[in-house]
C-alpha atoms as a PDB file:
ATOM      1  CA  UNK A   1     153.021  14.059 105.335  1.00  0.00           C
ATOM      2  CA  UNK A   2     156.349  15.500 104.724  1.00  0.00           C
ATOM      3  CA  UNK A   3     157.531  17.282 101.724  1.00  0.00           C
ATOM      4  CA  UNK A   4     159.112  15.024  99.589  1.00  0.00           C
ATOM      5  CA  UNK A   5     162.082  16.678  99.372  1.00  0.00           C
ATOM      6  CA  UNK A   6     162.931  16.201 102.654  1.00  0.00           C
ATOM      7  CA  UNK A   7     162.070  12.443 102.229  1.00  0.00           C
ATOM      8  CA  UNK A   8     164.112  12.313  99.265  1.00  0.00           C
ATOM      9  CA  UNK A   9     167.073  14.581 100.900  1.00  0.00           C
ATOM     10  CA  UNK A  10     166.905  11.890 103.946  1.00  0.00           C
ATOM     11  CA  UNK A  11     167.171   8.587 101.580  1.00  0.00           C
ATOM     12  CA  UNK A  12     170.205  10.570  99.632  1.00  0.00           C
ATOM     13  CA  UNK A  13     171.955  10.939 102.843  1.00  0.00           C
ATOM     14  CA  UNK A  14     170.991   6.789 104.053  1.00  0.00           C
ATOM     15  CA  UNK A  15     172.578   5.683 100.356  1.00  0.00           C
ATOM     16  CA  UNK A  16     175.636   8.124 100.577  1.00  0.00           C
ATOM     17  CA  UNK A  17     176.276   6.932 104.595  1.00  0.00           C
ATOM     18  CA  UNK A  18     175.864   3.181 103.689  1.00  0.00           C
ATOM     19  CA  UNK A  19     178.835   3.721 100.727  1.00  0.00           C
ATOM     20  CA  UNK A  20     181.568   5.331 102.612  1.00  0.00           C
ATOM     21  CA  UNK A  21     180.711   3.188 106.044  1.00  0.00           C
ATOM     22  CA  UNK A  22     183.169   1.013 105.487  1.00  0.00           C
ATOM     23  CA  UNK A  23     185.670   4.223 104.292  1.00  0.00           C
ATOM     24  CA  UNK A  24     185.024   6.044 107.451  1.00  0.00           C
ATOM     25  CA  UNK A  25     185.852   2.862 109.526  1.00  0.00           C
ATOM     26  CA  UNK A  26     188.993   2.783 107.811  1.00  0.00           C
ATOM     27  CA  UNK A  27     189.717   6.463 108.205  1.00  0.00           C
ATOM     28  CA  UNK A  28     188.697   5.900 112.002  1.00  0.00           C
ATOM     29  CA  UNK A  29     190.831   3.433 112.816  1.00  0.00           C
ATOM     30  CA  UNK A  30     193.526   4.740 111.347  1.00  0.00           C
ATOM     31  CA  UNK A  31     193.495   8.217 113.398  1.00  0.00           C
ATOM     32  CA  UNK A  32     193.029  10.101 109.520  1.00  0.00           C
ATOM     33  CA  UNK A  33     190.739  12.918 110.685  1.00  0.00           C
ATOM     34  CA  UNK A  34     192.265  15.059 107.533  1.00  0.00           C
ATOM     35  CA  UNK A  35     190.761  12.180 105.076  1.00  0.00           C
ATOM     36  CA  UNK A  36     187.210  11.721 107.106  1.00  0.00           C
ATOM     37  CA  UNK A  37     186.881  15.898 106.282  1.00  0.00           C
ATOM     38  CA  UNK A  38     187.382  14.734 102.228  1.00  0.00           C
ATOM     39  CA  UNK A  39     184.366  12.827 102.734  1.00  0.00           C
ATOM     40  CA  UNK A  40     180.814  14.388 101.635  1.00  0.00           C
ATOM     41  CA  UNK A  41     178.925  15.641 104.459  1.00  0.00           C
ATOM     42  CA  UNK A  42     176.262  13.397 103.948  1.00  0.00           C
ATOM     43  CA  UNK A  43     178.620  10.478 104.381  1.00  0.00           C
ATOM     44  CA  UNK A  44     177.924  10.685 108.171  1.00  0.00           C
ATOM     45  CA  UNK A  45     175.588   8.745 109.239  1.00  0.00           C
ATOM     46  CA  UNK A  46     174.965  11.645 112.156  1.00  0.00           C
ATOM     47  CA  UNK A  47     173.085  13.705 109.625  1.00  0.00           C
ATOM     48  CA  UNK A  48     170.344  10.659 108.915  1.00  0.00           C
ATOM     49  CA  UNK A  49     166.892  11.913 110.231  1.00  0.00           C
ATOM     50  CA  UNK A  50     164.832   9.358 111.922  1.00  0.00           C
ATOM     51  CA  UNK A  51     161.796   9.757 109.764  1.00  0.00           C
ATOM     52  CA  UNK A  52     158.419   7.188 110.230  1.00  0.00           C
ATOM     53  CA  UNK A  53     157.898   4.550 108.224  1.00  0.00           C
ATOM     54  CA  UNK A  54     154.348   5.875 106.413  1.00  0.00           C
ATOM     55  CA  UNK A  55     153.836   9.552 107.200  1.00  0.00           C
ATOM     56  CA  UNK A  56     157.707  10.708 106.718  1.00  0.00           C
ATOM     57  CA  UNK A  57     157.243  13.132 110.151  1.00  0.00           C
ATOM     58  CA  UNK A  58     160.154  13.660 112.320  1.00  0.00           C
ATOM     59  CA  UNK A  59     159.006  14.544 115.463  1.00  0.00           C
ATOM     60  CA  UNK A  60     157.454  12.189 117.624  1.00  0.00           C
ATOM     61  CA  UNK A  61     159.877   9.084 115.844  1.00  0.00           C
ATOM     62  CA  UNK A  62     159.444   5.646 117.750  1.00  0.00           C
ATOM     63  CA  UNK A  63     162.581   4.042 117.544  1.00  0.00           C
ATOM     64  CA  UNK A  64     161.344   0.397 118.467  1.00  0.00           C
ATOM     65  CA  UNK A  65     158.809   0.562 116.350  1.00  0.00           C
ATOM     66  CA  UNK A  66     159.890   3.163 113.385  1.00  0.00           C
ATOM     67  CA  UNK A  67     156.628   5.197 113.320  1.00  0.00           C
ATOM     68  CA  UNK A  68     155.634   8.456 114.495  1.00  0.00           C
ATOM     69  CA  UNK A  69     153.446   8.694 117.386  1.00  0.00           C
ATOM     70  CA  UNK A  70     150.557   9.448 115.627  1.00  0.00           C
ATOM     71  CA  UNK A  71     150.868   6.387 113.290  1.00  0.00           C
ATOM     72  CA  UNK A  72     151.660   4.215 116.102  1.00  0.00           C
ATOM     73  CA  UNK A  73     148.418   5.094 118.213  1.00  0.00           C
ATOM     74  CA  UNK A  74     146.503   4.104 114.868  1.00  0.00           C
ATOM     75  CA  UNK A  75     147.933   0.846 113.834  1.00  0.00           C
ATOM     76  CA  UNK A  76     148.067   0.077 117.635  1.00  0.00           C
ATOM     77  CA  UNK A  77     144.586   0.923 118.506  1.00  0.00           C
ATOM     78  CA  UNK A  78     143.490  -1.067 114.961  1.00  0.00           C
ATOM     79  CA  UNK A  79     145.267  -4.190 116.270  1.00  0.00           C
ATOM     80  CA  UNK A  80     147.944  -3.994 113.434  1.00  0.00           C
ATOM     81  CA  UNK A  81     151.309  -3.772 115.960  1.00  0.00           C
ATOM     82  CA  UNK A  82     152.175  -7.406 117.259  1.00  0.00           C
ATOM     83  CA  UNK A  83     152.436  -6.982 121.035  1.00  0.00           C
ATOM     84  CA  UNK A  84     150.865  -4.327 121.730  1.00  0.00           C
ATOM     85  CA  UNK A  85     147.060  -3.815 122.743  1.00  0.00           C
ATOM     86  CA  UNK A  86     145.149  -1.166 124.721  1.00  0.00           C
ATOM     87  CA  UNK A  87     145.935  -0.616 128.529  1.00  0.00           C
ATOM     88  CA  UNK A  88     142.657  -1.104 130.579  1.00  0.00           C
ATOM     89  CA  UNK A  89     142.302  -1.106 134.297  1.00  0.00           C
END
């Protein structure tokens, strides 16, 4: 599990990326790279970690799915991921 600062760092930076999205846009298309550097850091959605779904860990991040590895090769081998079931040949 990760420490929940990080967790809570990462849905801080989601929040803050989701309220200036439409801002930034704006900014974009207007050529105002002056007024994107006002913006908080964390307004970019570049700096959002992908982060699993139930054990918070970085590394190892399925995108398709939104689990880590590790998680994934549980739930899948437990029958809970729709579509997917053990190779065998």
């Amino acid at each position: 599990m990760a420490k929940r600062s990080q967790l809570a760092r990462n849905t801080k930076r989601t929040k803050l990326a989701a309220k200036f999205a439409a801002k930034r846009a704006e900014l974009k298309a207007a050529g105002d790279y002056e007024g994107l550097q006002n913006l908080p850091r964390n307004a970019s959605p570049v700096r959002i970690k992908n982060r699993c779904a139930i054990s918070g860990r970085s590394r190892g991040y399925l995108r398709a799915f939104g689990l880590s590895r590790i998680q994934f090769r549980e739930l899948a081998r437990e029958g809970k991921v729709p579509g997917v079931k053990k190779a065998s040949w």
